[in-house]
Protein backbone atom coordinates (compact mmCIF):
# COMPACT_ATOMS: atom_id res chain seq x y z
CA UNK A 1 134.63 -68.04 74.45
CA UNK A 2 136.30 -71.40 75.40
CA UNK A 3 134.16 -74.75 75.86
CA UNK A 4 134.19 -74.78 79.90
CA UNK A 5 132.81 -70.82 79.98
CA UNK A 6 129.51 -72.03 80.33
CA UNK A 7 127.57 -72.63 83.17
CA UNK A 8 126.81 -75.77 83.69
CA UNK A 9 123.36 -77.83 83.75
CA UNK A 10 123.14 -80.74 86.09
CA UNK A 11 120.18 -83.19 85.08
CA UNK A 12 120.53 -86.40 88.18
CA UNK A 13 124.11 -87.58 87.45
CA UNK A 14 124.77 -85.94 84.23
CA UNK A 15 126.30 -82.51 83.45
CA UNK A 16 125.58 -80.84 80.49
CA UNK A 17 128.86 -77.91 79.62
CA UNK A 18 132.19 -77.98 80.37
CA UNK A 19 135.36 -79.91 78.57
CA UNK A 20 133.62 -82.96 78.96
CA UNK A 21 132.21 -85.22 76.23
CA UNK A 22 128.96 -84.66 74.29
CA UNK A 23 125.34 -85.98 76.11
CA UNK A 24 123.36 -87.66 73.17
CA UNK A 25 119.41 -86.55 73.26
CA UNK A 26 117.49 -89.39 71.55
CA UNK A 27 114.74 -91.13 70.67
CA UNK A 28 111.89 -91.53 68.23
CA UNK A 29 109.61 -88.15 67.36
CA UNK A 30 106.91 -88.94 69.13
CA UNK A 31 105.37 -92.14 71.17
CA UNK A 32 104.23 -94.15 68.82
CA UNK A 33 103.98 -97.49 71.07
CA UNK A 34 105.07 -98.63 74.55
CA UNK A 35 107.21 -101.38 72.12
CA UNK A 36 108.63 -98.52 69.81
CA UNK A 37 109.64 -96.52 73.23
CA UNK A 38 111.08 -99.17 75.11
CA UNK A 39 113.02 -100.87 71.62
CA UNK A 40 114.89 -97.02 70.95
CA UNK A 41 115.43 -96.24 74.66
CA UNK A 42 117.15 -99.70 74.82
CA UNK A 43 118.96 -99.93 71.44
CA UNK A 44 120.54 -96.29 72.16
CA UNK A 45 121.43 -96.93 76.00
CA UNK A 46 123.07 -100.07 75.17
CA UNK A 47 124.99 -98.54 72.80
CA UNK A 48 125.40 -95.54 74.82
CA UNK A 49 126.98 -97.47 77.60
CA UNK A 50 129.28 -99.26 75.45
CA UNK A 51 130.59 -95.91 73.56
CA UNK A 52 130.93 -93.98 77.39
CA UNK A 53 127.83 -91.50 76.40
CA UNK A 54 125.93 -89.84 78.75
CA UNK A 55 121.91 -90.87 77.34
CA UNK A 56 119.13 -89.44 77.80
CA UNK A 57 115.80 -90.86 75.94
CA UNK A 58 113.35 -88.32 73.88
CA UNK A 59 109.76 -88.27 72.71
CA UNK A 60 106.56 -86.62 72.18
CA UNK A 61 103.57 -86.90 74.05
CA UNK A 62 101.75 -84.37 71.31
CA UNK A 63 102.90 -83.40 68.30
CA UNK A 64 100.81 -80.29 68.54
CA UNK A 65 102.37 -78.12 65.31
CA UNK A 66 101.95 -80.96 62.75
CA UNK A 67 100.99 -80.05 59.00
CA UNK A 68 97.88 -81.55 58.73
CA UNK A 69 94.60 -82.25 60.87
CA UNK A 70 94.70 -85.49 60.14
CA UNK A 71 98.18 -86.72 60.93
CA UNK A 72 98.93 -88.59 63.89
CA UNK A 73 99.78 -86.76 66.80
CA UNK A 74 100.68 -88.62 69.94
CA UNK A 75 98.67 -90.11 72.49
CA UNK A 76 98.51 -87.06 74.93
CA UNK A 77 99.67 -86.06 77.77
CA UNK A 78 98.03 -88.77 80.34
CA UNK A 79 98.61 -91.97 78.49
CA UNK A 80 102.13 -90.20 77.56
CA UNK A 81 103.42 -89.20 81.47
CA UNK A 82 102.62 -93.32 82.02
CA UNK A 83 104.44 -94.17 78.71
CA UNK A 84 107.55 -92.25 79.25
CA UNK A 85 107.46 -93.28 83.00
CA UNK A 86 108.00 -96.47 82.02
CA UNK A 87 110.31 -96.61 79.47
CA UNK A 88 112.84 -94.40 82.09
CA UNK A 89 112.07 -96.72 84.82
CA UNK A 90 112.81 -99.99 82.15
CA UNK A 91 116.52 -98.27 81.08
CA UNK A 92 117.28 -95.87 84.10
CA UNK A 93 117.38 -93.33 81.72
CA UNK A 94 116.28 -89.46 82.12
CA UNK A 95 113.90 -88.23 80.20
CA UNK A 96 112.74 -85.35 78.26
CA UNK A 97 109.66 -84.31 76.33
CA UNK A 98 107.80 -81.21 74.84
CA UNK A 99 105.64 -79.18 76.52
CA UNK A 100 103.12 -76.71 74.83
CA UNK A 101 100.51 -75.15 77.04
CA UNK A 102 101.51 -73.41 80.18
CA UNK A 103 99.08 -75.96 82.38
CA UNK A 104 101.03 -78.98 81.03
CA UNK A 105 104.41 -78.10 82.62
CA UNK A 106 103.39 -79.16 86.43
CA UNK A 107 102.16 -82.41 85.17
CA UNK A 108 104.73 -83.62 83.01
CA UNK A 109 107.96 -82.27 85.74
CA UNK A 110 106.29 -85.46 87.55
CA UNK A 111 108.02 -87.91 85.34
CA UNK A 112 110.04 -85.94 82.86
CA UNK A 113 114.22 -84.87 83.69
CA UNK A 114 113.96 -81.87 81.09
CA UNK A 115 111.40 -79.89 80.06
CA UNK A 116 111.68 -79.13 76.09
CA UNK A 117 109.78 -75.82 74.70
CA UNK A 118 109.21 -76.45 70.97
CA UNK A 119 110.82 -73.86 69.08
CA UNK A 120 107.50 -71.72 67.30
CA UNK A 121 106.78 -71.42 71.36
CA UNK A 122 110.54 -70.23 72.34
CA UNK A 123 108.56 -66.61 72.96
CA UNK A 124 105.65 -67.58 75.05
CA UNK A 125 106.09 -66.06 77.89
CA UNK A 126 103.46 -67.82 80.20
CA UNK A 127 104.85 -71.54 78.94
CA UNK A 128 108.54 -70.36 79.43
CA UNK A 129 107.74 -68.84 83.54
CA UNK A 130 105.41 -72.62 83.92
CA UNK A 131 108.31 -74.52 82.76
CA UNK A 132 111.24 -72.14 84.88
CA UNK A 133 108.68 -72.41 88.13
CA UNK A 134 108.97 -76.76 87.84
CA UNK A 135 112.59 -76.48 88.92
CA UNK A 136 113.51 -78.58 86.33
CA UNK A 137 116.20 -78.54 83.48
CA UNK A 138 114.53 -76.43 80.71
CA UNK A 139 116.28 -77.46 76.70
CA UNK A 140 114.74 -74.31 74.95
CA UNK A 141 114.65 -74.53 70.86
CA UNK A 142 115.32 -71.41 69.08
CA UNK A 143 112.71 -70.46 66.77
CA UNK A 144 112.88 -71.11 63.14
CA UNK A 145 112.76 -67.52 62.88
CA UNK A 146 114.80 -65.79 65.04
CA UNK A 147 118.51 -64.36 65.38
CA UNK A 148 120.67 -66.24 67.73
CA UNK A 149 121.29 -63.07 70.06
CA UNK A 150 117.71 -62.65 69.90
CA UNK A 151 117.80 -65.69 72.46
CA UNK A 152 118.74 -63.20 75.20
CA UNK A 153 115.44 -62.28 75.87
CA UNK A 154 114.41 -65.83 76.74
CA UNK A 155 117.27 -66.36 78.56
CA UNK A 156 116.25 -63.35 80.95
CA UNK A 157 112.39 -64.42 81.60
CA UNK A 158 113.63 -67.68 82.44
CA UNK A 159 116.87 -66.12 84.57
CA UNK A 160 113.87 -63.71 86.10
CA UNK A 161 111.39 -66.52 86.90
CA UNK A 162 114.21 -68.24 89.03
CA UNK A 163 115.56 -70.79 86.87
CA UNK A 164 119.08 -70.56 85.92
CA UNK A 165 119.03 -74.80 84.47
CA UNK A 166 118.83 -73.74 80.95
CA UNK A 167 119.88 -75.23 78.03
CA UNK A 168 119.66 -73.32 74.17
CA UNK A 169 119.10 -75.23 71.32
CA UNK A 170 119.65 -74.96 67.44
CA UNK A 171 116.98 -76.40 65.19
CA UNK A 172 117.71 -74.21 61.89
CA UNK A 173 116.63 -71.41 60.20
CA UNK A 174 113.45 -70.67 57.86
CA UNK A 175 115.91 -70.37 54.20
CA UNK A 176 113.04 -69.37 51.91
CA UNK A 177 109.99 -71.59 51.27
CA UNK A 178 110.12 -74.97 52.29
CA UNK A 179 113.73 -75.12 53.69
CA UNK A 180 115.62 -74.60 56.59
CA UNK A 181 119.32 -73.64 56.71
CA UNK A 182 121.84 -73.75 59.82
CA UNK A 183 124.04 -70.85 60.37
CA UNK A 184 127.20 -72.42 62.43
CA UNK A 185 127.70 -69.00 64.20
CA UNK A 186 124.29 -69.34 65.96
CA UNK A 187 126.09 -72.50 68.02
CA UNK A 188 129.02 -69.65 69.18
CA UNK A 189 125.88 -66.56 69.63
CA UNK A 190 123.91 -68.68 72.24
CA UNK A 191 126.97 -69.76 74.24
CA UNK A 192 127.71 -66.20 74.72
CA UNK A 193 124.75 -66.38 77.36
CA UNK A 194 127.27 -68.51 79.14
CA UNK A 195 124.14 -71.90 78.99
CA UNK A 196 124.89 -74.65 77.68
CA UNK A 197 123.86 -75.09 73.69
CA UNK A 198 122.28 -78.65 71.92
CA UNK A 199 122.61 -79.33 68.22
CA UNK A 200 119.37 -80.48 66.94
CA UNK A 201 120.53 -82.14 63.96
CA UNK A 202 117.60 -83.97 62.62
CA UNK A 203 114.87 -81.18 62.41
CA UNK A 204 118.15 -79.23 61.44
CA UNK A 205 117.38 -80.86 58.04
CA UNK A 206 113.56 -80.82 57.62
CA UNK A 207 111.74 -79.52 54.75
CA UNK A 208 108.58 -77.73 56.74
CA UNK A 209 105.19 -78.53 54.22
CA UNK A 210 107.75 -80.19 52.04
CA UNK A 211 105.11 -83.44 51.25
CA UNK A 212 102.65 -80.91 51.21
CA UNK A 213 100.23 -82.42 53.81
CA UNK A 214 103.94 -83.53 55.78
CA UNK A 215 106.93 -82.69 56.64
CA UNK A 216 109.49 -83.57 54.82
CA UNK A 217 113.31 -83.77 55.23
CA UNK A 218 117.16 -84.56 53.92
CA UNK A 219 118.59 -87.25 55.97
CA UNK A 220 121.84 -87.49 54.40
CA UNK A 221 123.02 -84.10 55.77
CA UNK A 222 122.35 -85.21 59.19
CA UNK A 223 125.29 -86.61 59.73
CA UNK A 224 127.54 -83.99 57.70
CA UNK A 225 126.09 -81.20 60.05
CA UNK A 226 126.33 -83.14 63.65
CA UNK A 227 130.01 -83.35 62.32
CA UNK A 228 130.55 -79.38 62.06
CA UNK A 229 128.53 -78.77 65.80
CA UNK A 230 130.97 -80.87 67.37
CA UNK A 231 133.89 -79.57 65.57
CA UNK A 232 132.30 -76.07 66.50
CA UNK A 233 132.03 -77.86 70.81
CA UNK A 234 128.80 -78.17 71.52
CA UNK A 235 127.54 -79.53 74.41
CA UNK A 236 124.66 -81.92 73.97
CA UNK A 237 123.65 -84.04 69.98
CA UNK A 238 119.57 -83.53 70.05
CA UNK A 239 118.69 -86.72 67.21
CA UNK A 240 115.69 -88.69 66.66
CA UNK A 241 116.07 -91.99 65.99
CA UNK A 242 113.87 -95.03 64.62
CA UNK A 243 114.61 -98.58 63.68
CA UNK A 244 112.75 -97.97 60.64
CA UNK A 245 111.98 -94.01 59.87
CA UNK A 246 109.85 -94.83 56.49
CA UNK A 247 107.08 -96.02 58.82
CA UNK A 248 107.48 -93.46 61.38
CA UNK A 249 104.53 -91.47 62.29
CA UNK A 250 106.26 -88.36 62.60
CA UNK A 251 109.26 -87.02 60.86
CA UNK A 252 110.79 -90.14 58.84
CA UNK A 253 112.77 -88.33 56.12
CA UNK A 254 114.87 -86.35 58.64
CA UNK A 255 115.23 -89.46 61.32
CA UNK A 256 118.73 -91.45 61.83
CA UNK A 257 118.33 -95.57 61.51
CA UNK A 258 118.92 -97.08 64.92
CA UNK A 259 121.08 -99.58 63.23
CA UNK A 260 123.60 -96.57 61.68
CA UNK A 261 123.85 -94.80 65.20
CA UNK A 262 126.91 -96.43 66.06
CA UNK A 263 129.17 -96.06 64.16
CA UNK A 264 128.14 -92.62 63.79
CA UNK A 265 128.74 -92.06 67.80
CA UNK A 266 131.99 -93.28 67.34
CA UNK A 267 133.05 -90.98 64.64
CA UNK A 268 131.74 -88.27 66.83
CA UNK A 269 133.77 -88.99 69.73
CA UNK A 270 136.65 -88.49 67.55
CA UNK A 271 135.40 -85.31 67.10
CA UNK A 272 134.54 -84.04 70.13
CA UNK A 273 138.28 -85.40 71.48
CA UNK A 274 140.09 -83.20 69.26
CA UNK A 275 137.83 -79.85 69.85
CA UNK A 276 137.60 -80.30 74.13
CA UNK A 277 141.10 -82.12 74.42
CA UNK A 278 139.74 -85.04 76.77
């Protein structure tokens, strides 16, 4: 299937599929401070705008699937929907968080672009028709457990609950205990229901339970894998970033440093030139 057979997923002035270049996803795992927000979403815009990237700033309100009790989860939804709002009103940036409970998806369309359904959710039904019924653009993570063409039957409640702004996402594969795995062809399987398909290349590398009480990850084949989706033409780079991922809250081993993410941009630009011809 060629690169512009897809339909395509307007979120305000950007367009995610076609032959155009790559829309970077990014931002730290989850909201760890107003300062931490607004320091990413600025670092990553600024070099956004100077690269010609389409941005479009990430995090978590709740981390609700983390490996222990007593790790730190976010500061929920309210205090979130005010954080987020105004870190996008700061950059002029869209948005897009996770949503987990069917109830959340009303309140969090209010300031959020994108609505993202964490992959172990990808088959809940109720969350899937909440988040189709907001109107908004809907980035759907396949589960760590399931086929690529097994993605169809997502794609039809949300087709079926009137929502045709859908976007499929890779995360990786369960590979055993403690691993995950990406199988290229699952990039080419999902764009065969003619959405538009993200490359989540930072969970792409996690270690699930790998610190035993954490998660814990390989953060040199980030950049190695976000190589092979572009050569492959995807349509959107899913990455969290932090200036300093050992003191993240979330997901440090498997983060990007803010201060690498350039010249790693411009690498993939290269990339995604030679693949879409533009």
């Amino acid at each position: 299937m060629l690169i512009n057979d897809v339909n395509k997923v307007k979120v305000g002035n950007i367009v995610f599929g076609g032959k155009k270049r790559f829309v970077l996803i990014a931002g730290p795992c989850v909201m760890e401070s107003q300062e931490l927000m607004d320091e990413v979403a600025g670092g990553i815009k600024e070099i956004c705008d100077k690269l010609g990237i389409e941005y479009i700033f990430k995090a978590s309100f709740d981390k609700a699937n983390r490996s222990s009790i007593y790790s730190y989860r976010g500061p929920g939804l309210e205090e979130g929907m005010k954080m987020l709002a105004k870190t996008k009103e700061k950059f002029n940036v869209p948005v897009i968080t996770d949503v987990h409970e069917a109830w959340q998806c009303k309140e969090v369309s209010k300031v959020a672009d994108i609505l993202q359904i964490p992959a172990f959710l990808c088959r809940q039904t109720d969350l899937l028709i909440a988040a189709a019924e907001t109107g908004k653009a809907v980035n759907i993570k396949k589960g760590q457990f399931l086929a690529p063409w097994d993605m169809k039957n997502i794609v039809v409640k949300m087709e079926e609950s009137g929502n045709k702004n859908i976007m499929l996402c890779e995360r990786g594969s369960t590979f055993g205990y403690n691993n995950m795995v990406v199988d290229m062809r699952s990039l080419l399987e999902m764009r065969k229901f003619n959405y538009p398909v993200v490359f989540d290349v930072t969970h792409s590398v996690q270690k699930p339970g790998g610190l035993g009480t954490a998660t814990s990850g390989d953060r040199e084949y980030v950049y190695p894998l976000l190589r092979a989706g572009l050569a492959i033409g995807v349509d959107a780079i899913f990455a969290e970033v932090h200036p300093n991922p050992a003191e993240a809250k979330s997901d440090g081993p498997n983060m990007l440093y803010l201060k690498d993410l350039e010249e790693i941009l411009k690498t993939a630009i290269e990339i995604d030139k030679i693949v879409k011809g533009v």
